[in-house]
C-alpha atoms as a PDB file:
ATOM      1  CA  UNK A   1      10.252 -21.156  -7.204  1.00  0.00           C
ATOM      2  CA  UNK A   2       7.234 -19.120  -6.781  1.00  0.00           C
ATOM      3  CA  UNK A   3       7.047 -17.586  -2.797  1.00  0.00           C
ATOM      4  CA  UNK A   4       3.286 -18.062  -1.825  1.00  0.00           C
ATOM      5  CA  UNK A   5       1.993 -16.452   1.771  1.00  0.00           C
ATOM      6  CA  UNK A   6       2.581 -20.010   3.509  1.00  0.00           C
ATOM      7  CA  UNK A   7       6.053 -20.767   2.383  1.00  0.00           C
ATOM      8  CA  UNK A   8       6.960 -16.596   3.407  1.00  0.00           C
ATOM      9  CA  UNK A   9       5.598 -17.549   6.991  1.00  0.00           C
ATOM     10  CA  UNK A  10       8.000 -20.848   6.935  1.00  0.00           C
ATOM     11  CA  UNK A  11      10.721 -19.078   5.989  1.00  0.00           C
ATOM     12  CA  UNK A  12      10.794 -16.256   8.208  1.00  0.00           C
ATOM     13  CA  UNK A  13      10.207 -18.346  11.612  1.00  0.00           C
ATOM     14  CA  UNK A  14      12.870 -19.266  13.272  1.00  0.00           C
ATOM     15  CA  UNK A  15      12.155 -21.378  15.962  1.00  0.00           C
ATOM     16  CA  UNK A  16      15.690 -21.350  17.309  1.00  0.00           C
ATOM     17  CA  UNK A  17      15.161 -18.232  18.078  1.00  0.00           C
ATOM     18  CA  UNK A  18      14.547 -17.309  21.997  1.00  0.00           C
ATOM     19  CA  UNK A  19      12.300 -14.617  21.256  1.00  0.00           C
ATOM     20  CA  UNK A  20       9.909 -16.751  18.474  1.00  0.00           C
ATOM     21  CA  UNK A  21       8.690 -18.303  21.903  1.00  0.00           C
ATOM     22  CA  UNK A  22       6.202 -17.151  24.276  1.00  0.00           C
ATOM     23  CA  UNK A  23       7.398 -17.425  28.212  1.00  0.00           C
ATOM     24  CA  UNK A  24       5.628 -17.839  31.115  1.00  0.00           C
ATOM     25  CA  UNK A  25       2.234 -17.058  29.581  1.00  0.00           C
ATOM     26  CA  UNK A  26       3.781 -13.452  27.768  1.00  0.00           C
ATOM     27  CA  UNK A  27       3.378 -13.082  24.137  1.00  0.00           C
ATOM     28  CA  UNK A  28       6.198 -12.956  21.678  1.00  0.00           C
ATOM     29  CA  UNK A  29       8.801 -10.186  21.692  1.00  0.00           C
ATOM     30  CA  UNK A  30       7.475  -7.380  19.041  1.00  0.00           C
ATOM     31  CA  UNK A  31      10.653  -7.819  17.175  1.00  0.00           C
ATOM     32  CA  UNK A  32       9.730 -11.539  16.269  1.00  0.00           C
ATOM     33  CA  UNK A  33       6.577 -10.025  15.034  1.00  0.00           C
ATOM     34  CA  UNK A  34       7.706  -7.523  12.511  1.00  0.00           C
ATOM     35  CA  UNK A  35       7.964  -7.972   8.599  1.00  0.00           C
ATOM     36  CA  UNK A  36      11.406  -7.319   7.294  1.00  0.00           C
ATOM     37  CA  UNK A  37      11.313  -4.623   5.213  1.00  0.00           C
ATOM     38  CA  UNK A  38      12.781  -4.577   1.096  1.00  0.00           C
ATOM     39  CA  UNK A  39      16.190  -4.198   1.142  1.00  0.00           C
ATOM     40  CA  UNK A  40      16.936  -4.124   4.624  1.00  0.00           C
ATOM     41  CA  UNK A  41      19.550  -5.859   6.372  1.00  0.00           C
ATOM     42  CA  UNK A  42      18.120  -8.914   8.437  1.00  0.00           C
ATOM     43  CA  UNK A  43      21.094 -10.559   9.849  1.00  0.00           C
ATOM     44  CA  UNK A  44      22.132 -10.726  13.343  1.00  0.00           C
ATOM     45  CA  UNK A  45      26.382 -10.465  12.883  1.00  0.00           C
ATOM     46  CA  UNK A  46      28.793  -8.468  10.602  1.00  0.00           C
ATOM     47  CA  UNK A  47      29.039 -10.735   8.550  1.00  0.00           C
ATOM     48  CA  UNK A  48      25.566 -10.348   6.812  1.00  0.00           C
ATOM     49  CA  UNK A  49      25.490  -7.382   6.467  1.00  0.00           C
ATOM     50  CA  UNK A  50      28.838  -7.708   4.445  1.00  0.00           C
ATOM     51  CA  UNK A  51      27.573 -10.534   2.668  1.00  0.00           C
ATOM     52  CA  UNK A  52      24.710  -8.516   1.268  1.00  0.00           C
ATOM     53  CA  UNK A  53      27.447  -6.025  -0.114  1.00  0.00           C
ATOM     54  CA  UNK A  54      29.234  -9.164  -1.405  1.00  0.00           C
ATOM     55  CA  UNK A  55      27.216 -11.547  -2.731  1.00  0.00           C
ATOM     56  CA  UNK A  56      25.579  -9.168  -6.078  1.00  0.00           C
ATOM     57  CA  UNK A  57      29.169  -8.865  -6.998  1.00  0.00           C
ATOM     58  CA  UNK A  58      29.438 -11.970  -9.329  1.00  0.00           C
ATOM     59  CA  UNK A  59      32.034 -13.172 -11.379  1.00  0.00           C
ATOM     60  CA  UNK A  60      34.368 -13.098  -8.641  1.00  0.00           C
ATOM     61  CA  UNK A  61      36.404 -15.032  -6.163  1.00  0.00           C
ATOM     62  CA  UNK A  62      35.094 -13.878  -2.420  1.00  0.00           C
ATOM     63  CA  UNK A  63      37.734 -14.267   0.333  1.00  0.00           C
ATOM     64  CA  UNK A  64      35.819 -14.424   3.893  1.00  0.00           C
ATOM     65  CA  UNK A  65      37.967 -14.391   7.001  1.00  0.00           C
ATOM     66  CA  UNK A  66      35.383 -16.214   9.284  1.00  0.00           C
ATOM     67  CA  UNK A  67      33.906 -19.530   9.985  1.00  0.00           C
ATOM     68  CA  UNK A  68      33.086 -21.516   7.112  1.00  0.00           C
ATOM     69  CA  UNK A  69      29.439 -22.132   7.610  1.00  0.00           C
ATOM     70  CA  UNK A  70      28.822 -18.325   7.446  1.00  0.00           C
ATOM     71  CA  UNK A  71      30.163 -18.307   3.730  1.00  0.00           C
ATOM     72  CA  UNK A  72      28.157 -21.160   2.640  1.00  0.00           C
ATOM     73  CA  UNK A  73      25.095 -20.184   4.229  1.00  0.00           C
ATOM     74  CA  UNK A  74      25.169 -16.745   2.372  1.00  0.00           C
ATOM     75  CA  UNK A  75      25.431 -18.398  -1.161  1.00  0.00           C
ATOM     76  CA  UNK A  76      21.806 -20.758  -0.845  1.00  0.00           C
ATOM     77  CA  UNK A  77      19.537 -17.379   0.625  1.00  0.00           C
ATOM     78  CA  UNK A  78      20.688 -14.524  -1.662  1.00  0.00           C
ATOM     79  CA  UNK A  79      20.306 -15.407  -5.510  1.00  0.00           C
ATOM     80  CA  UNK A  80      22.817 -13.159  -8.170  1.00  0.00           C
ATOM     81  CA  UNK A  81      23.037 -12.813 -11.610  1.00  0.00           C
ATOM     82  CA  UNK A  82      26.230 -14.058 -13.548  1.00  0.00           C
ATOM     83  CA  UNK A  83      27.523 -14.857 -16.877  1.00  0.00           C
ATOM     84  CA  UNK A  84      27.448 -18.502 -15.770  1.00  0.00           C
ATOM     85  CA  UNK A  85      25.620 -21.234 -14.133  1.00  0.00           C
ATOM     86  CA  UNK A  86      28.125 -21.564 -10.628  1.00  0.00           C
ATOM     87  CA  UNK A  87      30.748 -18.570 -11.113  1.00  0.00           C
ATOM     88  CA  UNK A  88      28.549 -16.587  -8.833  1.00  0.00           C
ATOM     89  CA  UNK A  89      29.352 -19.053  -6.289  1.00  0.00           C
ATOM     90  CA  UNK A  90      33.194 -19.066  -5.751  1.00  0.00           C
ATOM     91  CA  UNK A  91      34.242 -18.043  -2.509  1.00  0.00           C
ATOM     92  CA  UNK A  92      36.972 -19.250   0.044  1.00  0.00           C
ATOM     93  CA  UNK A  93      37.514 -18.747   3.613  1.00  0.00           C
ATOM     94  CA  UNK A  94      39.522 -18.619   6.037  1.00  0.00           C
ATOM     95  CA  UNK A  95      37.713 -20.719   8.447  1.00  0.00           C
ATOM     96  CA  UNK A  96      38.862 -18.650  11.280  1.00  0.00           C
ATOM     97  CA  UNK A  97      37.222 -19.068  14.344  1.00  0.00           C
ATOM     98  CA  UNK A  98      37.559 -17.222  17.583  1.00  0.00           C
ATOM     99  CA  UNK A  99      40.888 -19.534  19.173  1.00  0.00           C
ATOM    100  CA  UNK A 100      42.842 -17.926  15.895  1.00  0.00           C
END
């Protein structure tokens, strides 16, 4: 998939977020504003920033103690190289939430 200008600005907004808005008249937070830099870690929670440590290791099976939308998110925004067409993707959790 080629990444053209348009589909970079799709991507990166996040309308969920409660700074992407403007309140009361007041323009957007300056974090909402800034371009993520290469390699830089982007996440908001631990668990990015361990994913990004995680996911270029291919060829393995990844154990996550946490929720199990947080593992399957990571697979479909970080791409990895493997010897096959899915062994990059094998991972299991835990599904753990916070009442464990």
């Amino acid at each position: 998939m080629k990444l053209t200008r348009g589909k970079i600005t799709e991507l990166v907004n996040e309308p969920g977020c409660e700074h992407n808005h403007s309140h009361a008249g007041q323009p957007n937070k300056k974090a909402c504003k800034q371009q993520a830099q290469p390699g830089a870690a982007q996440g908001g929670c631990a668990f990015d920033g361990a994913s990004i440590a995680l996911v270029p290791i291919t060829d393995a099976a990844h154990l996550v103690h946490g929720p199990i939308a947080c593992s399957g998110n990571s697979w479909g925004s970080r791409g990895s190289l493997s010897s096959g067409p899915v062994t990059y993707k094998t991972g299991f959790t835990t599904d753990l939430t916070e009442n464990d």
